[in-house]
Protein backbone atom coordinates (compact mmCIF):
# COMPACT_ATOMS: atom_id res chain seq x y z
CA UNK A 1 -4.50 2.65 21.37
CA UNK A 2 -4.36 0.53 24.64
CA UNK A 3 -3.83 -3.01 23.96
CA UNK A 4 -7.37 -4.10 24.95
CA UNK A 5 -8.92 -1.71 22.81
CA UNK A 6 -11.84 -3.55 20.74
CA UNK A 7 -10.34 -3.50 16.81
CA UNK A 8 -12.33 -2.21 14.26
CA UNK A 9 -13.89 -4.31 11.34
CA UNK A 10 -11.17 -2.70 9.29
CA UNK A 11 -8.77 -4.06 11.47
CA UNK A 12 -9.99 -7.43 12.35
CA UNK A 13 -10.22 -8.12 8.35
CA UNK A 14 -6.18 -6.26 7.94
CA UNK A 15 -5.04 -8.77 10.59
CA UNK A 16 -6.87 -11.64 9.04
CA UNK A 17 -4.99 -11.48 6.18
CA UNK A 18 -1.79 -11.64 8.18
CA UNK A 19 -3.55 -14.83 9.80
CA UNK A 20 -4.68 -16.73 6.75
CA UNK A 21 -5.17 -20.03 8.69
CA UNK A 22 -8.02 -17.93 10.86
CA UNK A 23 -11.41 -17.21 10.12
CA UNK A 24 -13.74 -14.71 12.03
CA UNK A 25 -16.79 -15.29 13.47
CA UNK A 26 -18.19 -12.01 14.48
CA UNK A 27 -15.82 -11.16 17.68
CA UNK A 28 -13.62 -14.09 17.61
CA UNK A 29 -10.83 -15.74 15.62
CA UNK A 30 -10.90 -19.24 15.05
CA UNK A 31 -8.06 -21.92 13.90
CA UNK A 32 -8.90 -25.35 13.48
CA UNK A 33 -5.56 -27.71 13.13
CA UNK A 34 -5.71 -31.52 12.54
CA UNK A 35 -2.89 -33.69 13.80
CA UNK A 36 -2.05 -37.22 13.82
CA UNK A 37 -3.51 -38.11 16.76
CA UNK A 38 -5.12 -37.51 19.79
CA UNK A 39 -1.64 -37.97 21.76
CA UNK A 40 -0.40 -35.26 19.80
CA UNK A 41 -3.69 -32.65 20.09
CA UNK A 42 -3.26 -33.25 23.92
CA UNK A 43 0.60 -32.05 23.11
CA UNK A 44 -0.75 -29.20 21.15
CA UNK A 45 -2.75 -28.02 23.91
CA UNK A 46 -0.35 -28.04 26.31
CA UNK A 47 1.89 -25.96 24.10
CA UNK A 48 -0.62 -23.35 23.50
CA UNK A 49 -1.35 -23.36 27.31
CA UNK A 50 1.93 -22.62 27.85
CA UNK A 51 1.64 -19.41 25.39
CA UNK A 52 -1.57 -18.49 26.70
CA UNK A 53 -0.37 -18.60 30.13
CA UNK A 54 2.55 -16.53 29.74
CA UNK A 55 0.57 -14.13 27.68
CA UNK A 56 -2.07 -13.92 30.36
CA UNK A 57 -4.38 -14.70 27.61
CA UNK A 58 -6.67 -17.60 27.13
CA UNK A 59 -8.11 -19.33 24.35
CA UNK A 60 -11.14 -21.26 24.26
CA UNK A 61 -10.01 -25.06 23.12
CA UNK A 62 -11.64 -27.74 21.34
CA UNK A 63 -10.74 -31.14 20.50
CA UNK A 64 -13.43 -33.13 18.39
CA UNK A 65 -12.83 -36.24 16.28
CA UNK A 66 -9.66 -37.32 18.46
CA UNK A 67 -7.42 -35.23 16.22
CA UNK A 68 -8.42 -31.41 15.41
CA UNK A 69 -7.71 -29.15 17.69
CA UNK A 70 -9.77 -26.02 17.29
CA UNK A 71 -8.99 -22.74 18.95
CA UNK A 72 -11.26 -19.77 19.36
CA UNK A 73 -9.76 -16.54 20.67
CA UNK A 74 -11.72 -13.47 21.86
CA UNK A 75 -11.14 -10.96 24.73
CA UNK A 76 -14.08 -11.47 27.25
CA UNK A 77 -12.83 -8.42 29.27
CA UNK A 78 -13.55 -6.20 26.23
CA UNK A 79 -16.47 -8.62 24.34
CA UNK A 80 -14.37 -7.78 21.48
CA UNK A 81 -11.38 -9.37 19.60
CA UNK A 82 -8.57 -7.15 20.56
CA UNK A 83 -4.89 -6.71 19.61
CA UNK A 84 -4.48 -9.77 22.11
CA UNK A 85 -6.14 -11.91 20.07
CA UNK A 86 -4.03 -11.32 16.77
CA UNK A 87 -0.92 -11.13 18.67
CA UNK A 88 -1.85 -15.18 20.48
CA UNK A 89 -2.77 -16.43 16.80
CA UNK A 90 0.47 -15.02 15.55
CA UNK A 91 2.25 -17.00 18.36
CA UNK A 92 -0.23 -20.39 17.60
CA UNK A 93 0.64 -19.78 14.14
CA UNK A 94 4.73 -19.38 14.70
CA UNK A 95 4.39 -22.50 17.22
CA UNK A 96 2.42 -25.22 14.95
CA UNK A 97 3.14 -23.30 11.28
CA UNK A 98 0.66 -22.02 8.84
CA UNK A 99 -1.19 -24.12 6.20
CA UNK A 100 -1.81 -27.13 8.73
C-alpha cells in the first residue's frame, strides 16, 4: 500500500489503540497536551515543527488557554488520515511521552 493511501476504518481504530493519547474525529487524529506554561507550548511547537518538517508532514496546531497545545493531523493531499498521520503521532508521542 503506498504510504498516502487513505486507511481504512479498521485501520484508523488498530492504530488508535497504538495511540491511546489520540482521539479521531472522522479523518483526523487529534492530541491535546497541557504544559506548564505558555513558554513551554511555544517550545513544544517548535519541537513538533521540527518533526513535521523533516517528515514533510504538517500538523494543524493549536494553543488555547496559554498552556494546551492541541494537534490535529490529517493528510490534505489524500482528505484522508493516512499512514503519515499515525507514523507523526507516534513521533509526537515518543517526543513529549504518552499519558500527558
Amino acid at each position: 500500500m503506498p504510504y498516502a493511501d487513505p486507511l481504512t476504518d479498521e485501520e484508523a481504530i488498530a492504530a488508535l489503540a497504538t495511540l491511546p493519547d489520540w482521539t479521531r474525529d472522522g479523518n483526523l487524529f487529534r492530541r491535546a497536551i497541557r504544559v506548564r506554561n505558555f513558554s513551554a507550548a511555544a517550545d513544544l511547537v517548535r519541537a513538533v515543527a521540527d518533526l513535521a518538517d523533516a517528515a514533510d508532514h504538517h500538523p494543524d496546531v493549536h494553543i488555547t488557554g496559554y498552556r494546551t497545545v492541541t494537534f490535529e493531523l490529517t493528510t490534505h493531499a489524500a482528505s484522508a488520515l493516512t499512514r503519515r498521520d499515525v507514523e507523526l503521532a507516534s513521533e509526537i508521542d515518543l517526543l513529549v511521552g504518552t499519558g500527558s
